[in-house]
Protein backbone atom coordinates (compact mmCIF):
# COMPACT_ATOMS: atom_id res chain seq x y z
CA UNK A 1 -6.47 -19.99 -15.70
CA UNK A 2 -3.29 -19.49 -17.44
CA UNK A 3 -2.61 -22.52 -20.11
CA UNK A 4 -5.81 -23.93 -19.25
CA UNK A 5 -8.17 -25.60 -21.76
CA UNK A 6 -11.32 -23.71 -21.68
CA UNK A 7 -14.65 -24.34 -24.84
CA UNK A 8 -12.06 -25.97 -26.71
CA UNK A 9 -9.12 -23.41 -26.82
CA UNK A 10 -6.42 -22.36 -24.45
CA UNK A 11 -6.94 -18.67 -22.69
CA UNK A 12 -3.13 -17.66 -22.17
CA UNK A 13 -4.04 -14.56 -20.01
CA UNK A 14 -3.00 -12.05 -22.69
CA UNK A 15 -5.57 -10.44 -23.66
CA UNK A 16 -5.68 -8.17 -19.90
CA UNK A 17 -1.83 -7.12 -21.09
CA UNK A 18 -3.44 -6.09 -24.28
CA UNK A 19 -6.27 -4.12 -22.88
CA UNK A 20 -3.87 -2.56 -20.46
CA UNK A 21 -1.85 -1.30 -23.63
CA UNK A 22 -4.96 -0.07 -25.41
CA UNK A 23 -5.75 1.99 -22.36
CA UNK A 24 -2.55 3.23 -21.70
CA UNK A 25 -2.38 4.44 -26.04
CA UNK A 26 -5.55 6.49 -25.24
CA UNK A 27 -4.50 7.98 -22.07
CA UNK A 28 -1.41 8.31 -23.76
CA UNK A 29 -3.72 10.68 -26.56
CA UNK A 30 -5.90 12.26 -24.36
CA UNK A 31 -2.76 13.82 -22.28
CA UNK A 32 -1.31 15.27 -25.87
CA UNK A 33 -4.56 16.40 -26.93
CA UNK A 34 -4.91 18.34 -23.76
CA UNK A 35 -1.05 19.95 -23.64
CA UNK A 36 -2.10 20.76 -27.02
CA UNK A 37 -5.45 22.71 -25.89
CA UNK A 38 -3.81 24.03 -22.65
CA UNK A 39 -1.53 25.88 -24.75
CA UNK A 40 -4.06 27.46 -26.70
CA UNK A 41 -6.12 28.65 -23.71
CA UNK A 42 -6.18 32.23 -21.83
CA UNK A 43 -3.89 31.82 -17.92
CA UNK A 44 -7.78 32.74 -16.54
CA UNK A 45 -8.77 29.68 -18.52
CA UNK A 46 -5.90 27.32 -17.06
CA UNK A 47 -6.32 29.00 -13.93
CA UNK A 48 -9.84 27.89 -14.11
CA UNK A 49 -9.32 24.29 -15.73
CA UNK A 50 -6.67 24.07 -12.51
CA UNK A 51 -9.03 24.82 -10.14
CA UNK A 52 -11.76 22.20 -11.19
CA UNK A 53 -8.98 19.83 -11.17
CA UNK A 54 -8.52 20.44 -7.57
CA UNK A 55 -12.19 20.61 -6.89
CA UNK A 56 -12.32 17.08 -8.61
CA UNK A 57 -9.38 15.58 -6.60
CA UNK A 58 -10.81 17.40 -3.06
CA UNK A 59 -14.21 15.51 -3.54
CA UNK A 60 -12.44 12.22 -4.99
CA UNK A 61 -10.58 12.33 -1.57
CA UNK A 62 -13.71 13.23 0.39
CA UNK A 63 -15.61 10.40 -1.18
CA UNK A 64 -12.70 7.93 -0.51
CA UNK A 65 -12.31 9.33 3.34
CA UNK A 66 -16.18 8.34 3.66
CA UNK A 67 -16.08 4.88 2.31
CA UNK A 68 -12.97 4.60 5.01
CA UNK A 69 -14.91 5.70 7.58
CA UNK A 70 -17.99 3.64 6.59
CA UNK A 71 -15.67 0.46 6.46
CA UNK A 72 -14.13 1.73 9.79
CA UNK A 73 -17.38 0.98 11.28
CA UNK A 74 -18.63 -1.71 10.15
CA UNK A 75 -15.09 -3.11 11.27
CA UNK A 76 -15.68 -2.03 14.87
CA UNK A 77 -19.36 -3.74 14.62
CA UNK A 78 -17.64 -6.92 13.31
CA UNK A 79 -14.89 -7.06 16.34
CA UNK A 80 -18.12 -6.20 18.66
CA UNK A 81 -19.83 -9.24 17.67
CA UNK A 82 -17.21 -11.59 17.99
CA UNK A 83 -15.85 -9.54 21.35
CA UNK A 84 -19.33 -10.41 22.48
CA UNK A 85 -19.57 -14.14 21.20
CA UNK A 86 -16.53 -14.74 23.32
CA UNK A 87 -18.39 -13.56 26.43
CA UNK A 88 -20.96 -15.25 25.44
CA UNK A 89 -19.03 -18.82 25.48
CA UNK A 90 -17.13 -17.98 28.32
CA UNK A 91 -20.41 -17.42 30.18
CA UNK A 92 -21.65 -21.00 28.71
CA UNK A 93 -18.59 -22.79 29.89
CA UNK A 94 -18.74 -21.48 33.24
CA UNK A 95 -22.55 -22.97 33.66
CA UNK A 96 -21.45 -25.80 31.90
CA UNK A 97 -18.22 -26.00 34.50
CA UNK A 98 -20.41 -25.44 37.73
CA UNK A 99 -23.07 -28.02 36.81
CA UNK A 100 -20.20 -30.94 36.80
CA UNK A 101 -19.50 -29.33 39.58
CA UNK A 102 -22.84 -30.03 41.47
CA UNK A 103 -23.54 -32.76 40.55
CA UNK A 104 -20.56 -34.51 42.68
C-alpha cells in the first residue's frame, strides 16, 4: 500500500509511525505521573499497588496459558483429520488397486 494511489491521494504508510509516537508520548506520561504518585504513597500502599500488579500479570499469564491450550487442541483435531483423510485415501487406492487387479 505504500506509494499507492488510493481516492485520489497517495497513503505513504505514515500515519501508523505517527500513532505509534502518540502512544508511546502517553505511556511515556502515564509512567511519570505514576513515579510521581508512588512517591507520595504509604510502603503498605506500594506494597499493595505491587501486589495487584502481580495479581494482574498472574491472570494475564493464566488467560494467555488457556488460549495456548485451547489452540493446542484444536491443533491436535486439525492433524487428526488430515491423519485420518490419509487413511482414508490409502484405503480408496487399495480398492481402487485390487479392482484392476480382478478384472485381469
Amino acid at each position: 500500500m505504500h506509494g499507492e494511489m488510493k481516492y485520489g491521494h497517495m497513503h505513504s504508510g505514515m500515519k501508523g509511525h505517527h500513532m505509534h509516537d502518540e502512544m508511546r508520548k502517553d505511556w511515556i506520561k502515564k509512567s511519570v505521573m505514576m513515579k510521581e504518585i508512588m512517591e507520595h504513597l504509604s510502603p503498605e500502599d506500594k506494597k499493595k499497588l505491587a501486589t495487584m500488579k502481580l495479581d494482574m500479570k498472574i491472570s494475564m499469564a493464566e488467560k494467555k496459558l488457556e488460549m495456548l491450550e485451547d489452540r493446542k487442541k484444536i491443533v491436535a483435531k486439525k492433524l487428526d483429520m488430515k491423519n485420518d483423510m490419509a487413511k482414508q485415501e490409502i484405503e480408496m487406492l487399495k480398492a481402487l488397486r485390487d479392482m484392476l487387479k480382478s478384472e485381469k
